[in-house]
PDB file of N, CA and C in Angstrom:
ATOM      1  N   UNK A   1     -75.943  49.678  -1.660  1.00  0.00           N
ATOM      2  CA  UNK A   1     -76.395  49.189  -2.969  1.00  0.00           C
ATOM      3  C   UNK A   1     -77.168  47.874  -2.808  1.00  0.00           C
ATOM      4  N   UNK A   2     -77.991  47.668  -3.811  1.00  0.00           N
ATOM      5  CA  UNK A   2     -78.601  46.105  -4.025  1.00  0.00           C
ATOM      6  C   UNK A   2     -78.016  44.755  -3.794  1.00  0.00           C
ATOM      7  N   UNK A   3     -76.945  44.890  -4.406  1.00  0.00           N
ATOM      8  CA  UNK A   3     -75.334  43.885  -4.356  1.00  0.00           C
ATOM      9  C   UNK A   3     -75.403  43.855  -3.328  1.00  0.00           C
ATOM     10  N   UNK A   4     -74.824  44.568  -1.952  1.00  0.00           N
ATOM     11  CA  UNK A   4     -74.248  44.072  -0.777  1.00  0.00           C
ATOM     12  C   UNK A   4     -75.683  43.815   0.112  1.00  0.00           C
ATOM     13  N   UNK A   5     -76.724  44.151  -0.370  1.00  0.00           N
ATOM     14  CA  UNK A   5     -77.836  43.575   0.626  1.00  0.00           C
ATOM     15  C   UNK A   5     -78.118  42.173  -0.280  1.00  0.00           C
ATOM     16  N   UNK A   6     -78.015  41.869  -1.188  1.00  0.00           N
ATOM     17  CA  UNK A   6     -78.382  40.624  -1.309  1.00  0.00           C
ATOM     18  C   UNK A   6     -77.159  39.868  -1.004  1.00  0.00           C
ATOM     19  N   UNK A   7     -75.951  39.986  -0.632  1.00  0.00           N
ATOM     20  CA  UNK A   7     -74.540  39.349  -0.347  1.00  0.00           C
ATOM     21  C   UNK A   7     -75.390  39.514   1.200  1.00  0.00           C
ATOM     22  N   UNK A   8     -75.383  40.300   2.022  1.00  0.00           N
ATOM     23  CA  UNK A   8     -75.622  40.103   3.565  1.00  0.00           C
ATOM     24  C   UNK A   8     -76.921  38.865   3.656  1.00  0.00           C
ATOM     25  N   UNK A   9     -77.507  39.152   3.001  1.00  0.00           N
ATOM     26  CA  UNK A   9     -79.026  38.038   2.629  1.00  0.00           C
ATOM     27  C   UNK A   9     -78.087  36.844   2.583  1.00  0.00           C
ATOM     28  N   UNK A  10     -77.602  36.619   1.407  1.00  0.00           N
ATOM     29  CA  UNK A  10     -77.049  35.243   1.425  1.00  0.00           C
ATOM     30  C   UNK A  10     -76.050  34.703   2.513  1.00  0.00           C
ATOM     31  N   UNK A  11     -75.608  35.582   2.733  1.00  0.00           N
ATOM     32  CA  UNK A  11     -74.870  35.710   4.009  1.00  0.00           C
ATOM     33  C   UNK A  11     -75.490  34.970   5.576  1.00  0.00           C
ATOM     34  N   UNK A  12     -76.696  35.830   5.316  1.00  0.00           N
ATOM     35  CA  UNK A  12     -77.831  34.855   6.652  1.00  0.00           C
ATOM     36  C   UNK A  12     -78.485  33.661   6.003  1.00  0.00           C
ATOM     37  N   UNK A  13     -79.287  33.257   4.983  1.00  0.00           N
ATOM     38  CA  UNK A  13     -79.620  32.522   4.758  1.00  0.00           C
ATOM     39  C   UNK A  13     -78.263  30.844   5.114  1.00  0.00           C
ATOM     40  N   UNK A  14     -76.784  31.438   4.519  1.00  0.00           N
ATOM     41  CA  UNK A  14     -75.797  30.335   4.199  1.00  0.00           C
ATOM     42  C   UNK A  14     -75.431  30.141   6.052  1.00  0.00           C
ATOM     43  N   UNK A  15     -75.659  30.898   6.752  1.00  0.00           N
ATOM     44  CA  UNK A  15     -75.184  30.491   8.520  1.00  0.00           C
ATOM     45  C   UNK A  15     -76.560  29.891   8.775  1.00  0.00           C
ATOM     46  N   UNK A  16     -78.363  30.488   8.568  1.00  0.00           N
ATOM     47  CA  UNK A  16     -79.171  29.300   8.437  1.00  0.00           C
ATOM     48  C   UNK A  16     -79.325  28.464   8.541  1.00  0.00           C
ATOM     49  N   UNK A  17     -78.422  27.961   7.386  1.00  0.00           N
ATOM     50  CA  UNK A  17     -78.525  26.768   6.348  1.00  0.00           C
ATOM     51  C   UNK A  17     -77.546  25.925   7.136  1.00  0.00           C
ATOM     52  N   UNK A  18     -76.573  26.272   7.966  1.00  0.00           N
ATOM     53  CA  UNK A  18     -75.374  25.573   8.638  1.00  0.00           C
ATOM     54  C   UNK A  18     -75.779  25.142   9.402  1.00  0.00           C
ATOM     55  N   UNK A  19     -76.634  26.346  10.508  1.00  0.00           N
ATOM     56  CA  UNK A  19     -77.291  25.747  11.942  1.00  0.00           C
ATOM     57  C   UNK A  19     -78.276  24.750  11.322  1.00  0.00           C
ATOM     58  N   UNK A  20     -78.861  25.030  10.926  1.00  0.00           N
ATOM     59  CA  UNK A  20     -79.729  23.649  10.040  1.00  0.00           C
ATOM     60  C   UNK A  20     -79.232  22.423  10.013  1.00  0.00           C
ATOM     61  N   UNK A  21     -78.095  22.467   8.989  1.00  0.00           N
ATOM     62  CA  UNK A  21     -77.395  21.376   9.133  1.00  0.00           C
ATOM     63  C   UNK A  21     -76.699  20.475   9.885  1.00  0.00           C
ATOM     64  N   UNK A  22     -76.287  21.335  11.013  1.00  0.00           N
ATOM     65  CA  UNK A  22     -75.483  21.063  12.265  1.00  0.00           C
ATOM     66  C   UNK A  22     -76.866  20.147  13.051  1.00  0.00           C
ATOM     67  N   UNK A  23     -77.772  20.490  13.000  1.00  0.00           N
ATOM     68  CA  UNK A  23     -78.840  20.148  13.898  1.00  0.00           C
ATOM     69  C   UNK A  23     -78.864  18.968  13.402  1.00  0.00           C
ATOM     70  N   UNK A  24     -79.033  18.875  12.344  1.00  0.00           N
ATOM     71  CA  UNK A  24     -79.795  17.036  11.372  1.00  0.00           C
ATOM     72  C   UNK A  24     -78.308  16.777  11.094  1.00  0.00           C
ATOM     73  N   UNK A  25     -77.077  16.924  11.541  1.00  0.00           N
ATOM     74  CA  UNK A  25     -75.963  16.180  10.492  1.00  0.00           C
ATOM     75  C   UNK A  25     -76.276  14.827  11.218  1.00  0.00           C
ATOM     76  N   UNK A  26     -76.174  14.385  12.133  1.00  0.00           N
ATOM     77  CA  UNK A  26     -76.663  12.948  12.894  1.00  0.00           C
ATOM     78  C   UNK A  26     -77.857  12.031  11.543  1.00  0.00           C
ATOM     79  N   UNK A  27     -78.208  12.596  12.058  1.00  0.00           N
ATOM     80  CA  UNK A  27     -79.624  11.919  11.066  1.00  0.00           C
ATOM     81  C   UNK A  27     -79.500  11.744   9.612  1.00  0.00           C
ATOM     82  N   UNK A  28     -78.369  13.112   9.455  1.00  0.00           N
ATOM     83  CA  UNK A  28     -78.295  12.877   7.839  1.00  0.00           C
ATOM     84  C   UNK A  28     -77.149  11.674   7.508  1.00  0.00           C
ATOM     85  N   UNK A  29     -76.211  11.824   8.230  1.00  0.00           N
ATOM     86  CA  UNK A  29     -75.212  10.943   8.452  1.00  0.00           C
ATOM     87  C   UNK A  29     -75.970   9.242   8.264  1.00  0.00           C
ATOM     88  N   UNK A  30     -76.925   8.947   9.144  1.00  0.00           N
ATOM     89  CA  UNK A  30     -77.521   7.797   9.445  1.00  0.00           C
ATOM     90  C   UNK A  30     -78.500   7.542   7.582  1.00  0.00           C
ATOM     91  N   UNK A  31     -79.497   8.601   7.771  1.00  0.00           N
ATOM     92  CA  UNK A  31     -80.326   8.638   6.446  1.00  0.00           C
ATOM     93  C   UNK A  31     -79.261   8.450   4.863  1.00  0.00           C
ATOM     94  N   UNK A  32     -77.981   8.943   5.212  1.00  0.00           N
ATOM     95  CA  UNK A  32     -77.583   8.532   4.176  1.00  0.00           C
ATOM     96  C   UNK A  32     -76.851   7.072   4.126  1.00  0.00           C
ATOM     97  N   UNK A  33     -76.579   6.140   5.221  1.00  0.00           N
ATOM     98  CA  UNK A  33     -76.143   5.338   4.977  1.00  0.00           C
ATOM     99  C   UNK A  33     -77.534   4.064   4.919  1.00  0.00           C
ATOM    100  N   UNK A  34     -78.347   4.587   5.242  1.00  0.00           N
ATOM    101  CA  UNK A  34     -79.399   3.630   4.645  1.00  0.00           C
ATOM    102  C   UNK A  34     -79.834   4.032   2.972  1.00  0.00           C
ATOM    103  N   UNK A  35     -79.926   5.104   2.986  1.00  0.00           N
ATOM    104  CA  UNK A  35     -80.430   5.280   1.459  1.00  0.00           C
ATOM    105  C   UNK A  35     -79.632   4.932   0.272  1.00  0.00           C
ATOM    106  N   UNK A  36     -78.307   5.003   0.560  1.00  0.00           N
ATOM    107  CA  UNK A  36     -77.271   4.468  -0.313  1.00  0.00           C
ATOM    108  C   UNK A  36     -77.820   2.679  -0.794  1.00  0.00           C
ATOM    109  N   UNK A  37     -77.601   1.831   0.533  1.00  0.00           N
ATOM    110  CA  UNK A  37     -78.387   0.808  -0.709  1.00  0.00           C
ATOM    111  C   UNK A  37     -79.614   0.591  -0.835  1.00  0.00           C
ATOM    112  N   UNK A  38     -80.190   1.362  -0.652  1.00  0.00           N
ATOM    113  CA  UNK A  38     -82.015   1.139  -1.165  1.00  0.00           C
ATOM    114  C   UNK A  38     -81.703   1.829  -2.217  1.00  0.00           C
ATOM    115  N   UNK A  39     -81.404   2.683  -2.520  1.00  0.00           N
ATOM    116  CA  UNK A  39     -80.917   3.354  -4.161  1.00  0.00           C
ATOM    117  C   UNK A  39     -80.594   2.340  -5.068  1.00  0.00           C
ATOM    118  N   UNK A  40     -78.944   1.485  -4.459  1.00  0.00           N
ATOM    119  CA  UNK A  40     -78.623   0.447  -5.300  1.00  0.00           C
ATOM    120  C   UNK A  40     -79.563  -0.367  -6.147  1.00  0.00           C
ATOM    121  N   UNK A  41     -80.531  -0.876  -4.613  1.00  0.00           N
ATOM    122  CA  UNK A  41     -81.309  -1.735  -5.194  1.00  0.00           C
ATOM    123  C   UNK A  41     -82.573  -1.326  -6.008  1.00  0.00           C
ATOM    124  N   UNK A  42     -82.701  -0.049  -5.636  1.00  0.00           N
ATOM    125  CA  UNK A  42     -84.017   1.063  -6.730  1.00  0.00           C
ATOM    126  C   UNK A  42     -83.348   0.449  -8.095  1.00  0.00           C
ATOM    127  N   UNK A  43     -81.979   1.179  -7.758  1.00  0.00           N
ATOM    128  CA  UNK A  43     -81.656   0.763  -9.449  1.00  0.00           C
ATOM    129  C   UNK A  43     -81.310  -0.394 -10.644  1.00  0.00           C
ATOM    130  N   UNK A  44     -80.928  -1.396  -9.291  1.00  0.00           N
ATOM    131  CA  UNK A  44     -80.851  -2.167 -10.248  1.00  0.00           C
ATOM    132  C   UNK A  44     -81.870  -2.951 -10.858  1.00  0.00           C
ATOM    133  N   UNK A  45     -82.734  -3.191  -9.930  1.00  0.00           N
ATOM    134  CA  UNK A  45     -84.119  -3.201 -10.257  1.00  0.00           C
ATOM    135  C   UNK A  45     -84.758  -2.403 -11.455  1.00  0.00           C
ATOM    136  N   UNK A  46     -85.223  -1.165 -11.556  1.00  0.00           N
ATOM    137  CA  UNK A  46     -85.218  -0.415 -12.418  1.00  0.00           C
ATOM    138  C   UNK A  46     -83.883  -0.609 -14.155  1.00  0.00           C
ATOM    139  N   UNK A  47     -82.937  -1.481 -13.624  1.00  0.00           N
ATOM    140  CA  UNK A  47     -82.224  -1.505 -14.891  1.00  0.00           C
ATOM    141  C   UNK A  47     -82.796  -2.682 -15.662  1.00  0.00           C
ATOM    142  N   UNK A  48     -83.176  -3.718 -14.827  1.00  0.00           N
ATOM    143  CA  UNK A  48     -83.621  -5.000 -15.188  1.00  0.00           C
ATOM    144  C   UNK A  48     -84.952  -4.580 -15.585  1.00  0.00           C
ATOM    145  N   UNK A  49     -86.027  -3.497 -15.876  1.00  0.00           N
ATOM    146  CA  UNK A  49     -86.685  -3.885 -16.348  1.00  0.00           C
ATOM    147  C   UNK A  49     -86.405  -2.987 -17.779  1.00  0.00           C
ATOM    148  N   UNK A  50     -85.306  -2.051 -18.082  1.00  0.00           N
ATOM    149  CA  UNK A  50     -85.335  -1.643 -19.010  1.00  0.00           C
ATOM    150  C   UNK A  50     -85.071  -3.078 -20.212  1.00  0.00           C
TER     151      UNK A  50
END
C-alpha cells in the first residue's frame, strides 16, 4: 500500500537525517553555543528599539 511506502520513505529519510546529524553534531554543538548569545544580544538590542 501507499502507507507503508511512505512509512519506509520516512524511515530512510529519518536514518539520513541522523547520519547527517552525527556528522555536524560537533559543529552544531559549538554553533550553538556561540549563537545563543549573539541572539541575546540580537534581542535585546532589537527590544530597545521597540
Amino acid at each position: 500500500t501507499t502507507s507503508q511506502i511512505f512509512k519506509s520513505d520516512n524511515l530512510k529519510i529519518f536514518i539520513m537525517n541522523n547520519k547527517i546529524q552525527k556528522k555536524y553534531n560537533r559543529n552544531a554543538i559549538v554553533y550553538d553555543l556561540i549563537e545563543f548569545p549573539v541572539e541575546k544580544v540580537l534581542y535585546s538590542k532589537w527590544k530597545k528599539k521597540e
